[in-house]
Protein backbone atom coordinates (compact mmCIF):
# COMPACT_ATOMS: atom_id res chain seq x y z
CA UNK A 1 61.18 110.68 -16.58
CA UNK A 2 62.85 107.47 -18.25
CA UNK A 3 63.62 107.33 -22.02
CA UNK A 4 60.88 106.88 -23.43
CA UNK A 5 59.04 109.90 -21.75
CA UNK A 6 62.09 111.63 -22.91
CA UNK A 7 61.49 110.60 -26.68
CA UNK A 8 57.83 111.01 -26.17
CA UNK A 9 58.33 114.55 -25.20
CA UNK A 10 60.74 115.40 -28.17
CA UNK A 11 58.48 113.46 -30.52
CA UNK A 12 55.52 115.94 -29.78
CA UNK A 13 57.38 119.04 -29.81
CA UNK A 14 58.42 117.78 -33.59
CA UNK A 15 55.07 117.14 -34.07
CA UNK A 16 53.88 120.62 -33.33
CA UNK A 17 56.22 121.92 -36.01
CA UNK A 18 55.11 119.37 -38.49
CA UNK A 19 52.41 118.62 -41.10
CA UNK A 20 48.98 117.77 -39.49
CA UNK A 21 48.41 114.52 -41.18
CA UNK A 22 51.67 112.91 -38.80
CA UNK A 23 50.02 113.64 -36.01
CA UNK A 24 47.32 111.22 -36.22
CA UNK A 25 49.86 108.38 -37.08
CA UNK A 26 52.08 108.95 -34.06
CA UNK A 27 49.01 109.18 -32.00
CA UNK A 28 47.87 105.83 -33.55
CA UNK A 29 51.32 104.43 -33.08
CA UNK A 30 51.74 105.44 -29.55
CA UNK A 31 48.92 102.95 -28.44
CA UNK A 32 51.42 100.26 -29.38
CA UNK A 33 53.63 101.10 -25.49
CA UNK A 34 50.92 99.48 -23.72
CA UNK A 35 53.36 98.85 -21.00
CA UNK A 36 56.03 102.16 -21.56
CA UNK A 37 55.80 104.52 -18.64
CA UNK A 38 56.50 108.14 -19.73
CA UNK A 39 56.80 109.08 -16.09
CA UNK A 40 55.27 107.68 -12.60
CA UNK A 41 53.61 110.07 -10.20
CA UNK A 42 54.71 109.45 -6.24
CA UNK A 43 52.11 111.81 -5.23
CA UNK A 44 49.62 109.03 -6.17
CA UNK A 45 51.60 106.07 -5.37
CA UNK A 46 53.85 105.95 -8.03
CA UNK A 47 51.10 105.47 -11.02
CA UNK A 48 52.68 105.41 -14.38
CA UNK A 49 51.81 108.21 -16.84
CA UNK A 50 51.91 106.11 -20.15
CA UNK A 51 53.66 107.19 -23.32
CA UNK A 52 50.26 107.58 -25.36
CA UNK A 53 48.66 109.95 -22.79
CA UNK A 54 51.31 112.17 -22.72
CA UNK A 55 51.34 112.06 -26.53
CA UNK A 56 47.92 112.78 -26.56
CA UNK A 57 48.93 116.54 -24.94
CA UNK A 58 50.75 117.35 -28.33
CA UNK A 59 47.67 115.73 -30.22
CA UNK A 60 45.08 117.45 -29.50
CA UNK A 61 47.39 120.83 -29.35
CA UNK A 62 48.32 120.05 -32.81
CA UNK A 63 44.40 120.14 -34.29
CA UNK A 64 43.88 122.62 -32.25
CA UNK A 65 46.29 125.24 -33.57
CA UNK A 66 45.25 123.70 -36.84
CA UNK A 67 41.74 124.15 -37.20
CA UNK A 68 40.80 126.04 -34.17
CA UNK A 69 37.38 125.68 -32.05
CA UNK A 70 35.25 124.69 -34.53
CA UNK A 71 35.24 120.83 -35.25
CA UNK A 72 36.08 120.51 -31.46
CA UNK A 73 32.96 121.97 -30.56
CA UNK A 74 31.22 120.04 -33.28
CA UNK A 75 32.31 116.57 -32.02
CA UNK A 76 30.12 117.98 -29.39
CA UNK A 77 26.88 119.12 -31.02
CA UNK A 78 23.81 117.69 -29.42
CA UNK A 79 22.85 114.16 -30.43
CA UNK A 80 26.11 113.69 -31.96
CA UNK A 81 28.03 110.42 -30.05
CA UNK A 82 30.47 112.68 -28.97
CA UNK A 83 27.28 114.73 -26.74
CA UNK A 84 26.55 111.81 -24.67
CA UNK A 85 30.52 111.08 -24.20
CA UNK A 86 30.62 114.83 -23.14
CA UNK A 87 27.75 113.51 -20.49
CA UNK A 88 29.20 110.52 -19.39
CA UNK A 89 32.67 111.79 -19.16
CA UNK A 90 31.29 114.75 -17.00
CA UNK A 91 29.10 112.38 -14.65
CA UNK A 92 32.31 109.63 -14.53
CA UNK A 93 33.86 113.02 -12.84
CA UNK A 94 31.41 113.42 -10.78
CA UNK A 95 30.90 110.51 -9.18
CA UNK A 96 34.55 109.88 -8.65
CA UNK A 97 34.83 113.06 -6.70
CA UNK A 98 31.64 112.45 -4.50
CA UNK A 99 30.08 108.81 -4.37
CA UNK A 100 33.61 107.14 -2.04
CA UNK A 101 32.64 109.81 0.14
CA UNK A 102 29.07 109.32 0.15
CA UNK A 103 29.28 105.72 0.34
CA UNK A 104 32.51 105.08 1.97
CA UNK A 105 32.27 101.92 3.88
CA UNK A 106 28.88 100.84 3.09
CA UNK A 107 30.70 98.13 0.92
CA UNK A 108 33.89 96.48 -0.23
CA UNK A 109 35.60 96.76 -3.65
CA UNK A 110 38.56 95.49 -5.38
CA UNK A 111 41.13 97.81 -6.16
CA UNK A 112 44.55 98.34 -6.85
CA UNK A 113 46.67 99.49 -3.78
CA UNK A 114 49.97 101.27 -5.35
CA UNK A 115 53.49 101.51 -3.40
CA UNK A 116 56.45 103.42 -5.24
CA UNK A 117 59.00 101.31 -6.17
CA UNK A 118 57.04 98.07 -6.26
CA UNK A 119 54.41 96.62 -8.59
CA UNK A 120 50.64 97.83 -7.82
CA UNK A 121 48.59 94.93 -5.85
CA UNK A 122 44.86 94.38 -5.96
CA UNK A 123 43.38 93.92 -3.01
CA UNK A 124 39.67 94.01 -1.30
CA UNK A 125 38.98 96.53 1.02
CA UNK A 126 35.99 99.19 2.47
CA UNK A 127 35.12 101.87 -0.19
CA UNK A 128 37.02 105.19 0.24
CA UNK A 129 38.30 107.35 -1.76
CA UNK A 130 41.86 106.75 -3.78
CA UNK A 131 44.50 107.46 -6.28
CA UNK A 132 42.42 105.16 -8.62
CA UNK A 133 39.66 107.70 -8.49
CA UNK A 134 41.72 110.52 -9.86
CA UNK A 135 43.79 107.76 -12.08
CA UNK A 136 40.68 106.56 -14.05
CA UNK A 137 39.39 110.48 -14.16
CA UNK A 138 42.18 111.28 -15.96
CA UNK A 139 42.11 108.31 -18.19
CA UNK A 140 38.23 108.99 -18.87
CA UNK A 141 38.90 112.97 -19.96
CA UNK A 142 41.64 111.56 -22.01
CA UNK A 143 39.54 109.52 -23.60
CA UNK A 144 37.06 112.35 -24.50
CA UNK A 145 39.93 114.64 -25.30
CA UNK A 146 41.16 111.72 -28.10
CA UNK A 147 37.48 111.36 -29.32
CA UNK A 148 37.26 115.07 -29.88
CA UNK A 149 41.03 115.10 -31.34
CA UNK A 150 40.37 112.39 -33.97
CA UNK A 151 36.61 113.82 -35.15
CA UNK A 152 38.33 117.05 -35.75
CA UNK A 153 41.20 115.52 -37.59
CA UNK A 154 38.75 113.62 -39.89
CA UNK A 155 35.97 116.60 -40.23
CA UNK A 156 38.39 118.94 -41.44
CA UNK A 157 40.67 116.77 -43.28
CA UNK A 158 38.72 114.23 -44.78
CA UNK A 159 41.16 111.84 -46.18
CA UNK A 160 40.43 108.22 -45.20
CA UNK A 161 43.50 107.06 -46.59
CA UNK A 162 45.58 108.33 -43.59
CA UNK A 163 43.12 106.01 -41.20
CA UNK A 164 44.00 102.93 -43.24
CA UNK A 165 48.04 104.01 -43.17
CA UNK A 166 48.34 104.63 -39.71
CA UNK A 167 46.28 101.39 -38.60
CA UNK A 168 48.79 99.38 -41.09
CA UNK A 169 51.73 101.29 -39.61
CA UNK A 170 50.74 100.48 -35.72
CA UNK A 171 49.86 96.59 -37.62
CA UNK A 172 53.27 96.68 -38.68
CA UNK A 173 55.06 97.69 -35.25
CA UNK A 174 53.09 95.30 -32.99
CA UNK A 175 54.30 92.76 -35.23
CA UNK A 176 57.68 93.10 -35.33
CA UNK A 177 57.43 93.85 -31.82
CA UNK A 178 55.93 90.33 -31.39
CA UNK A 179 58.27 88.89 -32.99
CA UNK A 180 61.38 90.48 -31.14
CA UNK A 181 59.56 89.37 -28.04
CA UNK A 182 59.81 85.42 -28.80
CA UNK A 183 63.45 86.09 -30.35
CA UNK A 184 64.46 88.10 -27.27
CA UNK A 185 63.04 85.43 -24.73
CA UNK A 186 64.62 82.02 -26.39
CA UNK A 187 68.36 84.09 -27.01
CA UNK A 188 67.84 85.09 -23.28
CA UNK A 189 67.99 88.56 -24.43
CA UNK A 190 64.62 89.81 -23.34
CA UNK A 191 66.55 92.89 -21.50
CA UNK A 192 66.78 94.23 -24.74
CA UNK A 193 62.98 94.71 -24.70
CA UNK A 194 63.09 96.99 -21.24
CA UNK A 195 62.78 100.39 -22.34
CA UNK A 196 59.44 99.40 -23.39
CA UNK A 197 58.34 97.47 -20.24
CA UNK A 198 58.41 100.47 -17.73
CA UNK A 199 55.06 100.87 -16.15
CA UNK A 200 54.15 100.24 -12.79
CA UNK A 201 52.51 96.67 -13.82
CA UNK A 202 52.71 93.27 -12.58
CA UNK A 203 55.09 92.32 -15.76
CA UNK A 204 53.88 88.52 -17.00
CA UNK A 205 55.98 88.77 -19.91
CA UNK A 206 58.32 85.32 -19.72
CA UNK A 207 55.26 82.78 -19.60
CA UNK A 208 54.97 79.51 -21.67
CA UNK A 209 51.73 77.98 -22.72
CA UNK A 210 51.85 74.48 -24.18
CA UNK A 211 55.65 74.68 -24.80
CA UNK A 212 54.82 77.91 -26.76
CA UNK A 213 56.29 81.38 -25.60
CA UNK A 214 52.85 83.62 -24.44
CA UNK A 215 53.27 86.55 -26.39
CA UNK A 216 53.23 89.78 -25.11
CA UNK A 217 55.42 92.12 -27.23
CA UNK A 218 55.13 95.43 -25.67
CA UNK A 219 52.07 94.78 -23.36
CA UNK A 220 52.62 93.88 -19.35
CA UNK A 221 50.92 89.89 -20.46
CA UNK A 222 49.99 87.94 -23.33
CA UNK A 223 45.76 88.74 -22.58
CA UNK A 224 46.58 92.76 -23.20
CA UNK A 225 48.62 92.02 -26.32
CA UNK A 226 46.29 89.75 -27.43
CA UNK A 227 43.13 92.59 -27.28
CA UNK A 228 45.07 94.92 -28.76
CA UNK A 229 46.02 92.49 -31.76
CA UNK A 230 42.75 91.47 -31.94
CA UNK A 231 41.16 94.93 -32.78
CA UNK A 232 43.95 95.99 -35.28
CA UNK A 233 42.81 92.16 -36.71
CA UNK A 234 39.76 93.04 -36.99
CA UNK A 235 40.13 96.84 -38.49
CA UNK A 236 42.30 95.16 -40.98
CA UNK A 237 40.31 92.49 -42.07
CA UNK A 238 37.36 94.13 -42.60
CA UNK A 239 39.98 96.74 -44.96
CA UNK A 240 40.45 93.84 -46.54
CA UNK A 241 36.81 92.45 -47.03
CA UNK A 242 35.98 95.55 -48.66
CA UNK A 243 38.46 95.71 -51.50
CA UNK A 244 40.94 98.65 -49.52
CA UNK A 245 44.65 98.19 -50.62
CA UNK A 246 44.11 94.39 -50.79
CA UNK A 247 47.37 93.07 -50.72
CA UNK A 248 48.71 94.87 -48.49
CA UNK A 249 45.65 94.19 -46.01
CA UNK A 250 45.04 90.43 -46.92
CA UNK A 251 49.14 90.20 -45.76
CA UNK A 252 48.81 92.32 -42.24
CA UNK A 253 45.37 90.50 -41.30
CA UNK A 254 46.90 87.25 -42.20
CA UNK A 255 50.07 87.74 -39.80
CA UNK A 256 47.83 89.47 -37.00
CA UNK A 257 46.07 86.34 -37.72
CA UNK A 258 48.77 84.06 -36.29
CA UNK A 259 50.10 86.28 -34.09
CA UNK A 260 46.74 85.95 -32.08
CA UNK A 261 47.26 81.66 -32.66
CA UNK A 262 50.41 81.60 -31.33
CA UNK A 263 49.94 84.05 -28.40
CA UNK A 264 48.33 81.03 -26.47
CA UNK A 265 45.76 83.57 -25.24
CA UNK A 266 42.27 82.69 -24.20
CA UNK A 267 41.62 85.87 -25.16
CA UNK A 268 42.61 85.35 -28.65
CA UNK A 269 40.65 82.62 -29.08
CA UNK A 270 37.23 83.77 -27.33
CA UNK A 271 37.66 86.56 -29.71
CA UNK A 272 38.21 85.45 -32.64
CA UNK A 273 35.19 82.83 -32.69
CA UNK A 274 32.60 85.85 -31.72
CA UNK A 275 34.69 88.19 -34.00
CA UNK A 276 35.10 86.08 -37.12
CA UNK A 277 31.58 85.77 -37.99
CA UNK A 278 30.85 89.05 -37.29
CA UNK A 279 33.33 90.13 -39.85
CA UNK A 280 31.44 87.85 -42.37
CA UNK A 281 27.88 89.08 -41.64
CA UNK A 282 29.05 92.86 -41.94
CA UNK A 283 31.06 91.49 -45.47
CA UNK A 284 27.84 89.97 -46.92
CA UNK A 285 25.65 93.41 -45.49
CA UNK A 286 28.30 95.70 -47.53
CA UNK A 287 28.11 93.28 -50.53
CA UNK A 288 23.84 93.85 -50.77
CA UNK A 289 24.23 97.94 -49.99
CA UNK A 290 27.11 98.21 -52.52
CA UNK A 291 27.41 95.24 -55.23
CA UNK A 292 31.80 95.08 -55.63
CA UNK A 293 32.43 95.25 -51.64
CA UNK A 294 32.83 92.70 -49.78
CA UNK A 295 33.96 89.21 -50.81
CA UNK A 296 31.03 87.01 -50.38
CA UNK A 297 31.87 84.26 -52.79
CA UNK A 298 35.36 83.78 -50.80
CA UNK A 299 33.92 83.87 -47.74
CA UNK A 300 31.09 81.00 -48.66
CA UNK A 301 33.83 79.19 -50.39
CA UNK A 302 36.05 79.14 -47.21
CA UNK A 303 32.67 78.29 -45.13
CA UNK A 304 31.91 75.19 -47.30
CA UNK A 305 35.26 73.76 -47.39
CA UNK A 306 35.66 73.73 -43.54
CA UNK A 307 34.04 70.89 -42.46
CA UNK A 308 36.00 68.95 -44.82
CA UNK A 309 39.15 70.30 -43.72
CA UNK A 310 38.49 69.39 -40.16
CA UNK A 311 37.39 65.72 -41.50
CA UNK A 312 40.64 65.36 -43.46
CA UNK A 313 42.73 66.84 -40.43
CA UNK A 314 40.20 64.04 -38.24
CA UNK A 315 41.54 61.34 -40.41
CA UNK A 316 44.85 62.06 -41.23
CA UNK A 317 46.39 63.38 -38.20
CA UNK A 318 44.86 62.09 -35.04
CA UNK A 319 47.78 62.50 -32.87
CA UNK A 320 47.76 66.57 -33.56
CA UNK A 321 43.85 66.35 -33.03
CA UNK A 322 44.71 65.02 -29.15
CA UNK A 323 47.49 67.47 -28.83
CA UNK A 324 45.08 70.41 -29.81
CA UNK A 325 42.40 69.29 -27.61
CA UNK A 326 44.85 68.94 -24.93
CA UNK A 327 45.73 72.35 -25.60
CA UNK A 328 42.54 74.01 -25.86
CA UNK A 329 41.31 72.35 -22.79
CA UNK A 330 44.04 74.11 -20.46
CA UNK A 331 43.45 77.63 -22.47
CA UNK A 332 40.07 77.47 -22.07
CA UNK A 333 37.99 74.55 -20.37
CA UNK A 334 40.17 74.65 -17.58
CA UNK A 335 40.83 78.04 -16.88
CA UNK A 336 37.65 78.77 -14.88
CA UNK A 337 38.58 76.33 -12.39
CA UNK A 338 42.32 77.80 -12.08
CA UNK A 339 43.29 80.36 -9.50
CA UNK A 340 43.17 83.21 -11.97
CA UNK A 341 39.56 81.97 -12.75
CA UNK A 342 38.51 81.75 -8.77
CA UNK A 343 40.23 84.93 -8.62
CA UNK A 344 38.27 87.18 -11.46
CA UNK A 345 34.55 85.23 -10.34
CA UNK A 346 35.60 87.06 -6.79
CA UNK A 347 36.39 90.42 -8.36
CA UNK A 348 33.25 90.12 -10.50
CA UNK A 349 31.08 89.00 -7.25
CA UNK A 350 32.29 91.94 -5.51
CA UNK A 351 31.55 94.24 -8.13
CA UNK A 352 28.18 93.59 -8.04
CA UNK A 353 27.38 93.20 -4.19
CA UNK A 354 28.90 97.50 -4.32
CA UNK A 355 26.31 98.03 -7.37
CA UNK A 356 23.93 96.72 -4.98
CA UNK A 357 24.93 98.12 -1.38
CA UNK A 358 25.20 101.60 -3.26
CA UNK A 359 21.41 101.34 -4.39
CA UNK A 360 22.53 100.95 -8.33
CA UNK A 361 24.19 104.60 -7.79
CA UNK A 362 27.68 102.58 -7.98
CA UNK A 363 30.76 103.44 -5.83
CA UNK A 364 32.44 106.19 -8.31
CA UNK A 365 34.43 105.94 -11.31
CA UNK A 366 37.49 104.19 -10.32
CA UNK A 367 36.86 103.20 -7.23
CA UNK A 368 35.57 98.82 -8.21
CA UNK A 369 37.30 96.64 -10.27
CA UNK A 370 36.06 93.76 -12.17
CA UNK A 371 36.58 90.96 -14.73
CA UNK A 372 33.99 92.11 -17.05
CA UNK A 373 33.42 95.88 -18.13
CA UNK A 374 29.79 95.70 -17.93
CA UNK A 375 29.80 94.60 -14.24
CA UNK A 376 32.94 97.29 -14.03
CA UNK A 377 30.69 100.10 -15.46
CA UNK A 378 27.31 99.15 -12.93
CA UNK A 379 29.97 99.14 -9.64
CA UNK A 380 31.85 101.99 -10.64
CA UNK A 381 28.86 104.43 -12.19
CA UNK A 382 26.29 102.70 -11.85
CA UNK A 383 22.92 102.31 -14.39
CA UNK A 384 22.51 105.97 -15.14
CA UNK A 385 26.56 105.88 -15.97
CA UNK A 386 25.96 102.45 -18.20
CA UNK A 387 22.76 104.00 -19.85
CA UNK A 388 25.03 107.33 -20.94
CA UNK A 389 27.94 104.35 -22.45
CA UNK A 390 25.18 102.17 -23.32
CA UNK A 391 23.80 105.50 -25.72
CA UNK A 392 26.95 106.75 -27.26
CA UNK A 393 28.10 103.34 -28.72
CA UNK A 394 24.53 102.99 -29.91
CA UNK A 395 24.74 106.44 -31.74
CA UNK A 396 28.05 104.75 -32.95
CA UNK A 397 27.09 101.73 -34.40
CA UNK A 398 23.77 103.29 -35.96
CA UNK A 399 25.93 105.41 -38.19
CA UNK A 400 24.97 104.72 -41.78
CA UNK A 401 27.51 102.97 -44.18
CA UNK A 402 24.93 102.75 -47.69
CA UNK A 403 26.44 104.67 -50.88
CA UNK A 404 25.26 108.08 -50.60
CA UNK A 405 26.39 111.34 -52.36
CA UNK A 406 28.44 112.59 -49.51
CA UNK A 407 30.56 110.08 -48.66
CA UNK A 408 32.99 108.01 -50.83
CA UNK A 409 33.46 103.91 -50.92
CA UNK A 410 36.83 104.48 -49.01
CA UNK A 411 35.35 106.47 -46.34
CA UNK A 412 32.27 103.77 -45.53
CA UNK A 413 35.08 101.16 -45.65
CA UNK A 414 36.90 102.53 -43.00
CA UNK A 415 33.86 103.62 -40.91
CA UNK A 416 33.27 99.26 -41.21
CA UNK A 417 36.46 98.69 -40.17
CA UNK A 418 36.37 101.25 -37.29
CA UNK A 419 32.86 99.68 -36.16
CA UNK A 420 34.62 96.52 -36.23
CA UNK A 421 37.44 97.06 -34.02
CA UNK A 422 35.02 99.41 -31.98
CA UNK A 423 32.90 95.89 -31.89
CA UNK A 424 36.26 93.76 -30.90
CA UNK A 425 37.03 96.44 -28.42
CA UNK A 426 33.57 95.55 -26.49
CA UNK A 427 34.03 91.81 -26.87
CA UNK A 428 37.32 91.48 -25.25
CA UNK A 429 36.09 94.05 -22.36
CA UNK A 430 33.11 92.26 -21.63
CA UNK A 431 35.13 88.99 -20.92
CA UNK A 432 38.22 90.20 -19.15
CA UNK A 433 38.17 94.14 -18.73
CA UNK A 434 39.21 95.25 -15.49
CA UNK A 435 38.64 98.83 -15.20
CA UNK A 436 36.60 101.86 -16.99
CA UNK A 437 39.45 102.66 -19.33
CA UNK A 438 38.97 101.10 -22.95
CA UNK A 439 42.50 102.76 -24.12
CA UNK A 440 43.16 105.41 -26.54
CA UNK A 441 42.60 102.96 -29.89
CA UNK A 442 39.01 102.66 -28.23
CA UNK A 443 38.34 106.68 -28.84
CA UNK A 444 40.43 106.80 -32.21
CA UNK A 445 38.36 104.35 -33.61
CA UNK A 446 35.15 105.96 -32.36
CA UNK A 447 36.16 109.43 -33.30
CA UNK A 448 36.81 108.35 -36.61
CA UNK A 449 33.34 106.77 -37.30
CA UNK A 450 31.75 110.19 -35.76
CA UNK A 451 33.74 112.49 -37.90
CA UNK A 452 33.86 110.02 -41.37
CA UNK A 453 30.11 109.42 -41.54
CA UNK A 454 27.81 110.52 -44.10
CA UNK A 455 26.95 114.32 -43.81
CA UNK A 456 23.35 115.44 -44.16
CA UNK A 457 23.48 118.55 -45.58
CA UNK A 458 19.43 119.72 -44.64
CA UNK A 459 19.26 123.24 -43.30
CA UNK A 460 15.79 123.97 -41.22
CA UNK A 461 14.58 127.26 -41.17
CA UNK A 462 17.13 128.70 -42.93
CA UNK A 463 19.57 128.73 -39.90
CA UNK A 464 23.10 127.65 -40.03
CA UNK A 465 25.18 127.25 -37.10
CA UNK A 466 29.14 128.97 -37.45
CA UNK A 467 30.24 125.22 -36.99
CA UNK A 468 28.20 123.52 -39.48
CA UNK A 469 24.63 122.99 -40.53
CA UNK A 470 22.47 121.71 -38.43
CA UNK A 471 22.32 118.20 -40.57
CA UNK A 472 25.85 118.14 -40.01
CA UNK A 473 25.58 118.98 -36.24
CA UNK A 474 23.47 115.73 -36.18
């Protein structure tokens, strides 16, 4: 165990003593060590054991002992999102325990061969079961166990606030973090930065872009840093759109803002353009259900006035015009044609010949890799595995944010915000995710919506359930 395992571990024995509410923010801040190992496993080749799923142990103890069985069960309830995570979790188990075996060498995959001491490698070889099967098991009941975790949180306590402080706290980190990552690599100091860059990774964390430094703050390369920034952008500006602690909001969403700019990501950039208007469609939507919300004059002003910026940029500065295009064009025209480009197109060929050699079945939950998560979830479980995802973000995003008696105008802001990142979350995998795990901020953000929507409080036939009517159940 290195030091941050070690402060991991006495962090969540402090939180077990402490009050409820600080769980949730040290869960929430623990997504920030994207690249801190808490420990590495030999037994399965030396696979890191990050510093948010250990923290997610002490979590979910934490509600537990709080509020008992009860909103963990509920999360649960038939129809609820959380039911058809229950049912993909459970078949993502499944199939990475039987389909390697059933289909082992009926087709090749990518997938990441490990060696202790030495950074994992991907490589293509015959299906058969590996570490990567039990790796991305664990990762996938983790996920469930966070989902569950967070709805309970939110069920029994209720207080919306503490969402929008802990996603302004983890806001606040990555930031700084960011910036001691371009300080620490032009001082030649970037050593300082170690105890946060322990994983078993391929670390890409001194790269230039343009003559700008590719940030990557406390994420293996700038493309990870850059997804995570660009859901905490998103949750943050859509705070912001809908009138929640505005200046402290409008600030954070600004400096995530050109943090994503400057981290010379593709990523960055593909997401923002799909993410952006997104943001302002879901703005004007909040500003018809609940006239106040939203800010759709600003956001029509800034609309209108952009095509004469770019004109008066056109005119004025031509020479920063050629150096921008130059730029974009080896971020983004270029990049399909560069190794890395060749490279994912292979990964992403692969994963579909094993969706097809397996008969659609797909070669078991950890056992593909890919370059986009939809190809990822039809090689790994296959359609009936995609339908069960495909169902509980549905029941996610269908969640209902108009005024209502039972919910306040805090509480539908945040479950916005949360569908936003959840949104961002699914953009950036469908371009460049890799594997079935979406991270922890994925299941935060999706227990929150669960637990934080409206409540409809109908009981049939007079029967109420010990953990909540049967509106609430569904």
């Amino acid at each position: 165990m290195n030091a941050m395992g070690l402060i991991t571990l006495i962090v969540g024995v402090a939180i077990l003593a402490a009050p409820v509410r600080w769980s949730f923010i040290v869960m929430a801040l623990s997504t920030v060590f994207g690249a801190a190992a808490a420990f590495s496993l030999p037994g399965l080749g030396g696979a890191s054991v990050l510093v948010p799923s250990l923290f997610l142990l002490f979590f979910a103890i934490r509600l537990f002992a709080a509020y008992g069985e009860g909103p963990f069960l509920t999360a649960l309830a038939p129809w609820r999102p959380g039911f058809f995570l229950l049912l993909l979790t459970a078949f993502g188990l499944f199939t990475a325990v039987f389909f390697p075996r059933m289909f082992q060498g009926m087709t090749q995959t990518m997938t990441v061969q490990r060696s202790i001491g030495a950074h994992s490698l991907i490589a293509l070889i015959p299906l058969q079961a590996s570490s990567n099967n039990i790796t991305q098991s664990v990762y996938a009941l983790g996920g469930l166990i966070c989902f569950i975790a967070t709805f309970a949180f939110f069920r029994r306590n209720g207080v919306p606030a503490i969402f929008v402080n802990g996603i302004l706290i983890v806001a606040g980190v990555n930031l700084s973090f960011a910036l001691a990552d371009i300080v620490t690599y032009f001082t030649h100091t970037d050593f300082l930065l170690s105890f946060v860059r322990t994983a078993n990774y391929a670390l890409l964390t001194n790269a230039e872009k343009g003559g700008l430094k590719r940030i990557s703050g406390t994420f293996p390369e700038a493309s990870a840093f850059a997804d995570f920034t660009l859901v905490l952008f998103a949750v943050v500006a859509s705070l912001w759109l809908g009138g929640i602690r505005s200046n402290t909001t409008g600030l954070v969403s600004g400096l995530l803002l050109a943090a994503l700019v400057l981290s010379t990501s593709a990523t960055a950039l593909v997401g923002l353009a799909v993410i952006l208007p997104i943001l302002c469609l879901q703005s004007f939507q909040a500003g018809r259900q609940e006239p106040g919300t939203g800010r759709p004059v600003l956001i029509l002003s800034i609309l209108a006035s952009m095509p004469l910026a770019i004109f008066f940029v056109l005119i004025v500065m031509p020479d920063l015009v050629h150096n921008l295009s130059e730029f974009l064009d080896e971020m983004l025209f270029s990049k399909a044609d560069s190794q890395s480009g060749r490279e994912r197109f292979m990964w992403n060929a692969m994963a579909y010949r094993a969706f097809l050699d397996t008969n659609g079945f797909g070669a078991g939950l950890g056992s593909a890799r890919a370059s986009s998560f939809g190809l990822v979830l039809l090689s790994n479980i296959g359609i009936f595995g995609t339908l069960l995802f495909a169902l509980f973000v549905a029941r996610l995003l269908m969640v209902d944010t108009r005024p209502g008696p039972s919910s306040s105008r805090q509480a539908r802001a945040v479950v916005r915000a949360a569908k936003a990142g959840l949104i961002t979350v699914l953009i950036s995998a469908a371009t460049s995710g890799t594997v079935y795990d979406l991270g922890l901020m994925f299941y935060i953000l999706a227990g929150s919506i669960s637990a934080l929507s409206p409540v409809k409080h109908s009981v049939r036939n007079g029967y109420a359930s010990r953990f909540g009517t049967i509106g609430e159940l569904r």
